[in-house]
PDB file of N, CA and C in Angstrom:
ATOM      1  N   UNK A   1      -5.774   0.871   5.951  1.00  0.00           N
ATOM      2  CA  UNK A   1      -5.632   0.690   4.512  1.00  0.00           C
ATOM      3  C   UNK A   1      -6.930   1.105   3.824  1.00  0.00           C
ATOM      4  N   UNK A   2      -6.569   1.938   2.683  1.00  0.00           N
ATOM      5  CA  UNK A   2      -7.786   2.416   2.080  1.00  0.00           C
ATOM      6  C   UNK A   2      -8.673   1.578   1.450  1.00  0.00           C
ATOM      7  N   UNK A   3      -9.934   1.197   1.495  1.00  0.00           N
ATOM      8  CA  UNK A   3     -10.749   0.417   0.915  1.00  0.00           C
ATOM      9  C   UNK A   3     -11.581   0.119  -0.629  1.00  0.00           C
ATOM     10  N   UNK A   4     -10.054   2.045  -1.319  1.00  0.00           N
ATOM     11  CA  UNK A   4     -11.194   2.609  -1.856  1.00  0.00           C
ATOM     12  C   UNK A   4     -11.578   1.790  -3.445  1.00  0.00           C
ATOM     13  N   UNK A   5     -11.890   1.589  -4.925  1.00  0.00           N
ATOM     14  CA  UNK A   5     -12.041   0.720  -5.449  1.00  0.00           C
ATOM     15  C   UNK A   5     -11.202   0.604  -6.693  1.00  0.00           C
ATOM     16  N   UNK A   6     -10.096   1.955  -6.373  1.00  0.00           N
ATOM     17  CA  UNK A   6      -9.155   1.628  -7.579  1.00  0.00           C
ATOM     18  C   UNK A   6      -7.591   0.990  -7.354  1.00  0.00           C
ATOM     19  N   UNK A   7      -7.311   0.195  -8.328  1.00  0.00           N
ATOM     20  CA  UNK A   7      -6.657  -0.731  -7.960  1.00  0.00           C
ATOM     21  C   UNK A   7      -5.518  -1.001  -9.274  1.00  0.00           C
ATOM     22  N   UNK A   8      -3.996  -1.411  -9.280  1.00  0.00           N
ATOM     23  CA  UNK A   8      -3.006  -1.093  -9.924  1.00  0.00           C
ATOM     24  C   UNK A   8      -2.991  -2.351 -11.007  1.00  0.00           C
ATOM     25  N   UNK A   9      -3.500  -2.789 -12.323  1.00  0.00           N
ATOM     26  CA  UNK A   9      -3.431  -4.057 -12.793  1.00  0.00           C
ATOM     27  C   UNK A   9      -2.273  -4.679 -12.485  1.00  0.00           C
ATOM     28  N   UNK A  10      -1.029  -3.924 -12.673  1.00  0.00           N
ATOM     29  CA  UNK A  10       0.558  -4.532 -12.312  1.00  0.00           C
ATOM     30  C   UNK A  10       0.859  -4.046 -10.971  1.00  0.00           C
ATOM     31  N   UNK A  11       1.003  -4.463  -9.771  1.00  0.00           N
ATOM     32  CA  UNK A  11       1.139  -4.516  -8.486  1.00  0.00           C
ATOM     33  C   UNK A  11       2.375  -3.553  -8.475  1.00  0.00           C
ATOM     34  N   UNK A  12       3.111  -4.037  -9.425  1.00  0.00           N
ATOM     35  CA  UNK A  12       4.829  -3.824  -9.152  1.00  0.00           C
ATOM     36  C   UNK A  12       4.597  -1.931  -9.794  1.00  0.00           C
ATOM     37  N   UNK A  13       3.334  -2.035 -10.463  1.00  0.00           N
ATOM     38  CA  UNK A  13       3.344  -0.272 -10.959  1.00  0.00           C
ATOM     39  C   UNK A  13       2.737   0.775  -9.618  1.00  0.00           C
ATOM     40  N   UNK A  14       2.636   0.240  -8.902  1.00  0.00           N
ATOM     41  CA  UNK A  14       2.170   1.177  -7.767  1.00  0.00           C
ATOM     42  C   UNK A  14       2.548   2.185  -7.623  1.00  0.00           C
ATOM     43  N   UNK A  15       3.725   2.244  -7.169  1.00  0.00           N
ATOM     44  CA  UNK A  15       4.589   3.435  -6.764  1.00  0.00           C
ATOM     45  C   UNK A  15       4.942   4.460  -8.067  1.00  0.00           C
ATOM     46  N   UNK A  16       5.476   3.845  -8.931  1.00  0.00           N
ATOM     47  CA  UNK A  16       5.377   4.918  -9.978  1.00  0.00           C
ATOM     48  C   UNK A  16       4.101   5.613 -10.749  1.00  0.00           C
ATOM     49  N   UNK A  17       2.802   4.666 -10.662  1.00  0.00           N
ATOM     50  CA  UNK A  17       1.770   5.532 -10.392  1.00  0.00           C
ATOM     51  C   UNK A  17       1.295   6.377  -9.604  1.00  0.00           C
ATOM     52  N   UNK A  18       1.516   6.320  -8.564  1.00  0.00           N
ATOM     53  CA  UNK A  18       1.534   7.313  -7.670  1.00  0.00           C
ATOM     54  C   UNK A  18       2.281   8.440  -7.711  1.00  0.00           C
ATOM     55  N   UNK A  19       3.402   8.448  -7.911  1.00  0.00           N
ATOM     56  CA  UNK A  19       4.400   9.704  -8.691  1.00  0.00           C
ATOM     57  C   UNK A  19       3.886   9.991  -9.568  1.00  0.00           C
ATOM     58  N   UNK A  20       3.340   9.508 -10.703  1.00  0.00           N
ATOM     59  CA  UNK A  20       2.885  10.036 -12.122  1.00  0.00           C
ATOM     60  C   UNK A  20       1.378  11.245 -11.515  1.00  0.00           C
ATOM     61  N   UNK A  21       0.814  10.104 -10.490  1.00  0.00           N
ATOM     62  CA  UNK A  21      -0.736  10.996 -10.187  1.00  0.00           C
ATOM     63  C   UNK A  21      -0.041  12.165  -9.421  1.00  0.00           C
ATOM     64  N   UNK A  22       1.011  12.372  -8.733  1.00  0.00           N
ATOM     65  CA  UNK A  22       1.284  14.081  -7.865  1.00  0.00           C
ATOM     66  C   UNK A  22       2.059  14.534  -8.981  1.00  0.00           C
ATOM     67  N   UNK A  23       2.479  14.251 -10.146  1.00  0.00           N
ATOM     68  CA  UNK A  23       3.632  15.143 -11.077  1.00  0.00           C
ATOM     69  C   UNK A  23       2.155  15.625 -11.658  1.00  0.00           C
ATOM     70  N   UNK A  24       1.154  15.210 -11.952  1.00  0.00           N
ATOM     71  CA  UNK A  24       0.064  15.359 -12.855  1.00  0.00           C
ATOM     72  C   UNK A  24      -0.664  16.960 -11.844  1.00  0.00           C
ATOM     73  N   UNK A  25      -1.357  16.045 -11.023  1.00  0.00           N
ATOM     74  CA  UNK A  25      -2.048  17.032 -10.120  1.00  0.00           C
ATOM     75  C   UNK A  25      -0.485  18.116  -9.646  1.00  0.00           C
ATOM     76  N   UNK A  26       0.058  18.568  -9.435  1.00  0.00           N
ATOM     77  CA  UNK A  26       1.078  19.631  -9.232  1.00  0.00           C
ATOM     78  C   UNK A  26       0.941  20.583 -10.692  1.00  0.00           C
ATOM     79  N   UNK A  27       1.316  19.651 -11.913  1.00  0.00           N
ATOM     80  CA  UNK A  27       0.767  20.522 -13.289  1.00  0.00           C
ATOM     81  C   UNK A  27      -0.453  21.224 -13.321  1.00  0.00           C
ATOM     82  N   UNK A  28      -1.053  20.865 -12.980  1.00  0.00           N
ATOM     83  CA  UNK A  28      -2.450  21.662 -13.145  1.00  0.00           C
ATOM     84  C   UNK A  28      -2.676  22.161 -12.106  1.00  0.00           C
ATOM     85  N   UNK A  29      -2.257  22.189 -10.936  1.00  0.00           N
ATOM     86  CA  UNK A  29      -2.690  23.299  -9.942  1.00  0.00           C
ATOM     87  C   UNK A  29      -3.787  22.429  -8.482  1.00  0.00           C
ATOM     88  N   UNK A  30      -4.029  21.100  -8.592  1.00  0.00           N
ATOM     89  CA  UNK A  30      -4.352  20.336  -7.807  1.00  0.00           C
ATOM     90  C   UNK A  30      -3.602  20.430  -6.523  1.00  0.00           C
ATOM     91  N   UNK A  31      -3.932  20.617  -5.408  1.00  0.00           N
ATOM     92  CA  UNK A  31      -3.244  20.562  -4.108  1.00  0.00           C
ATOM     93  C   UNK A  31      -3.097  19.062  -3.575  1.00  0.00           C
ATOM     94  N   UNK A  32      -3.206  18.474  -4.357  1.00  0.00           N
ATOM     95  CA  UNK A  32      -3.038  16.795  -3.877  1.00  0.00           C
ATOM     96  C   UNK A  32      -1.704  16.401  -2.806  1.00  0.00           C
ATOM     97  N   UNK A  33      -2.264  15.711  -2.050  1.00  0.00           N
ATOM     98  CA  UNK A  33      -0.848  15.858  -0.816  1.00  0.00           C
ATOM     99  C   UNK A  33      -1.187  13.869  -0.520  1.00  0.00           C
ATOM    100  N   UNK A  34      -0.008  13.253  -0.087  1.00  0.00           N
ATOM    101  CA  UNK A  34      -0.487  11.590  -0.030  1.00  0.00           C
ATOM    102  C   UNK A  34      -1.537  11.536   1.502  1.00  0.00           C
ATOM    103  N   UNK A  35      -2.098  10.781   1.423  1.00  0.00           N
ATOM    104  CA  UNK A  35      -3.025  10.508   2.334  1.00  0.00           C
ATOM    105  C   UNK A  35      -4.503  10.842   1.946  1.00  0.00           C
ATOM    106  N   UNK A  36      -5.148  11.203   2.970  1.00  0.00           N
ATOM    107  CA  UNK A  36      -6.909  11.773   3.266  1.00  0.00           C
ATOM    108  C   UNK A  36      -6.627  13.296   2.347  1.00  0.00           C
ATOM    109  N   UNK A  37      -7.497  12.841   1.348  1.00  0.00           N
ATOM    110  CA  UNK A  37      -7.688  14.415   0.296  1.00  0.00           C
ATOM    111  C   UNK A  37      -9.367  14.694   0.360  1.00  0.00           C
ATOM    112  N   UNK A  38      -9.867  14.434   1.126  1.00  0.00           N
ATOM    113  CA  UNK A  38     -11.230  14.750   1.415  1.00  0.00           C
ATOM    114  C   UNK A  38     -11.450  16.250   1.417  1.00  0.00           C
ATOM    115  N   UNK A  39     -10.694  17.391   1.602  1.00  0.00           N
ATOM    116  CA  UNK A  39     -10.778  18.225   1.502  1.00  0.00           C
ATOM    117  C   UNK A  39     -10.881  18.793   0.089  1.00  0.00           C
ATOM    118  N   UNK A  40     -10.714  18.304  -1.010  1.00  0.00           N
ATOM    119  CA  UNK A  40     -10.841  18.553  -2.539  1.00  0.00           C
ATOM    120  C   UNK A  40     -11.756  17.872  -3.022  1.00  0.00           C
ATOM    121  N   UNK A  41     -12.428  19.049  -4.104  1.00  0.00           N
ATOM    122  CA  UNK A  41     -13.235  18.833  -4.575  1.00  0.00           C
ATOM    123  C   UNK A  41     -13.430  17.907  -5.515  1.00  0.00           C
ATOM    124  N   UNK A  42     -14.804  17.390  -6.219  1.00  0.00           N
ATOM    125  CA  UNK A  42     -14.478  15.929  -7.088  1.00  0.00           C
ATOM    126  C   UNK A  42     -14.446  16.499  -8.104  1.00  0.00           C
ATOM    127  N   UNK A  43     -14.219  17.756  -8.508  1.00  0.00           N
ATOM    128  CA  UNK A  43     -13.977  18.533  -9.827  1.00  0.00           C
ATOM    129  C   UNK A  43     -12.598  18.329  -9.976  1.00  0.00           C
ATOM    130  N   UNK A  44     -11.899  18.847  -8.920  1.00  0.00           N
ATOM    131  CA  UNK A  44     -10.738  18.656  -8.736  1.00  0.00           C
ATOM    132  C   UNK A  44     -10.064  17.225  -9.064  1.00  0.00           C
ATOM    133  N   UNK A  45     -10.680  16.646  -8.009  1.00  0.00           N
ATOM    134  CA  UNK A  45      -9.739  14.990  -7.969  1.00  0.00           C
ATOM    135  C   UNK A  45     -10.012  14.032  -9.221  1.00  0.00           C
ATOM    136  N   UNK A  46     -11.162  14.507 -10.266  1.00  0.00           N
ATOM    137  CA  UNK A  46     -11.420  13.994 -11.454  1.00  0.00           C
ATOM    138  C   UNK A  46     -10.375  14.887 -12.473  1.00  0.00           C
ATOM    139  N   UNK A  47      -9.880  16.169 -12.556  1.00  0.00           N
ATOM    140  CA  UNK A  47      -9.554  16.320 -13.354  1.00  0.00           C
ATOM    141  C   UNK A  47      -8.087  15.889 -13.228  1.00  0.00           C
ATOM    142  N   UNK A  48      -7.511  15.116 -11.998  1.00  0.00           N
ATOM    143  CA  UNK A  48      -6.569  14.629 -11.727  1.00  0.00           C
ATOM    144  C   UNK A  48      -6.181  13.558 -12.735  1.00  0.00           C
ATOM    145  N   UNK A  49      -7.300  12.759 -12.468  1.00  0.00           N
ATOM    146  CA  UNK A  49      -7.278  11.668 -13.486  1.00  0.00           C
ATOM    147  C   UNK A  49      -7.439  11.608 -14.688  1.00  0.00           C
ATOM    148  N   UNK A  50      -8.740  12.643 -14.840  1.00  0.00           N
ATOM    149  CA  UNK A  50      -8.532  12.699 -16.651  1.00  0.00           C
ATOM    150  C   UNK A  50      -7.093  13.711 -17.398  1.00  0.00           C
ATOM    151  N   UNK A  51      -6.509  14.126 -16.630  1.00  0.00           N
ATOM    152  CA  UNK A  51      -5.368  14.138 -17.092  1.00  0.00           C
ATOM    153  C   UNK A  51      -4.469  13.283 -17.314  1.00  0.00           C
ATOM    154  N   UNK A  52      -4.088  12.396 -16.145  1.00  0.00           N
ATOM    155  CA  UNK A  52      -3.602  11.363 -16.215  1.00  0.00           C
ATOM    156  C   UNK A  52      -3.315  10.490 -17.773  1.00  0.00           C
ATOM    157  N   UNK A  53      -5.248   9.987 -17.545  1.00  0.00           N
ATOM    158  CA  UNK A  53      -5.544   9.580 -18.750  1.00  0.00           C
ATOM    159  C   UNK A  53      -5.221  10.531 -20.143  1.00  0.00           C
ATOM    160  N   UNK A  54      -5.134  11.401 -20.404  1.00  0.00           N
ATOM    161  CA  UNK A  54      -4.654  12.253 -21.333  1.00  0.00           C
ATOM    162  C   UNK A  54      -3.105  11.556 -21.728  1.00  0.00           C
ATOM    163  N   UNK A  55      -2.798  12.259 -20.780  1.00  0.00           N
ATOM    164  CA  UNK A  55      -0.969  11.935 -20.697  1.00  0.00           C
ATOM    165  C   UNK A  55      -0.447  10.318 -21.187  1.00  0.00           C
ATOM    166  N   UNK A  56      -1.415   9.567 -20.415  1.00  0.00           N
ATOM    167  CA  UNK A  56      -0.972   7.917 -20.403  1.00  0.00           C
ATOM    168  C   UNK A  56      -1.107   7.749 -22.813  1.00  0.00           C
ATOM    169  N   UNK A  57      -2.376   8.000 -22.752  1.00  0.00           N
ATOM    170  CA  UNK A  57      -2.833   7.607 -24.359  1.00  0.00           C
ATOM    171  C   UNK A  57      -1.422   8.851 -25.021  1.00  0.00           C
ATOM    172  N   UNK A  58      -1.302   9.865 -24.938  1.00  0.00           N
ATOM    173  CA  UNK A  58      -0.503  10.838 -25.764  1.00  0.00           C
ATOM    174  C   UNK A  58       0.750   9.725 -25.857  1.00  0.00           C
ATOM    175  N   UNK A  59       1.604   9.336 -24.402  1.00  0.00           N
ATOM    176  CA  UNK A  59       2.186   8.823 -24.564  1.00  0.00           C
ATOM    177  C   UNK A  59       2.363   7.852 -25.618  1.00  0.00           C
ATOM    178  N   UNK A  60       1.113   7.145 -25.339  1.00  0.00           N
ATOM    179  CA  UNK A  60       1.111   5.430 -26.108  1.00  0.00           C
ATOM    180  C   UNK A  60       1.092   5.399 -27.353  1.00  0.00           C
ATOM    181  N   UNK A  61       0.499   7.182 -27.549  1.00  0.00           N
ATOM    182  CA  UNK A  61       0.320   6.890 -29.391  1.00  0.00           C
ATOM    183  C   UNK A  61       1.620   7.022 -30.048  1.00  0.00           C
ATOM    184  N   UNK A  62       2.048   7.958 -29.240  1.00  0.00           N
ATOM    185  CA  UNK A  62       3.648   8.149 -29.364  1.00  0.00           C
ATOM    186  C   UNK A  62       4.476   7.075 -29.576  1.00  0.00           C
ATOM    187  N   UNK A  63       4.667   6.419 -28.917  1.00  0.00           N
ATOM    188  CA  UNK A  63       5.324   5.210 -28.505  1.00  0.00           C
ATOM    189  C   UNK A  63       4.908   4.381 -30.048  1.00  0.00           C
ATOM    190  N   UNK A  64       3.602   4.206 -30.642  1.00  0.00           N
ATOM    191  CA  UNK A  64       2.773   3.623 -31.445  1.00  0.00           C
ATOM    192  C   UNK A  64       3.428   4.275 -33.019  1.00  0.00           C
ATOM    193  N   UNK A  65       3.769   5.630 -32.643  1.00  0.00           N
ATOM    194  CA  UNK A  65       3.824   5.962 -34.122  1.00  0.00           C
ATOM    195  C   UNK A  65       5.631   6.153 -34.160  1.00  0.00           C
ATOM    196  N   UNK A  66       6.377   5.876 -33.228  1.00  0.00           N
ATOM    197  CA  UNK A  66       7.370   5.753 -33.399  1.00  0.00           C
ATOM    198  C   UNK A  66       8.122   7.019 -32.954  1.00  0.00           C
ATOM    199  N   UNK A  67       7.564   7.988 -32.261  1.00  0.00           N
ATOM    200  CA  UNK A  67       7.515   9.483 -31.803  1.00  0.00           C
ATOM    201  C   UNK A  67       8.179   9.810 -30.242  1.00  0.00           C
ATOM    202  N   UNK A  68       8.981   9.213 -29.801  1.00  0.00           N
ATOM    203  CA  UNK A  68       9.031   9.958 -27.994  1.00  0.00           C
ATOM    204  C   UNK A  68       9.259  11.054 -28.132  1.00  0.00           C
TER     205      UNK A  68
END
């Protein structure tokens, strides 16, 4: 089990975070595969996430201004 230090606030969101992080990294061209990604770069595996984060807020404002 990975030790590593990020962690799901809602337990029960796991799994669909995890789908959201390979639909993300597949969009942009990330080779992300589940398991040991040690082979990618942290250019790479950051812009994983700040996409993520992109996507998550676009959503929310959406959601906020009454917009899906």
């Amino acid at each position: 089990m990975s030790k590593g230090r990020n962690r799901v606030e809602v337990p029960e969101a796991r799994e669909a975070m995890d789908r959201f992080k390979m639909e993300v990294a597949s969009e942009i061209g990330v080779p992300l595969k589940q398991g040991y990604n040690g082979d990618l770069t942290s250019a790479q595996n950051g812009s994983v996430g700040g996409e993520m984060v992109r996507q998550m807020i676009k959503r929310q404002e959406q959601a906020m201004s009454g917009n899906k």
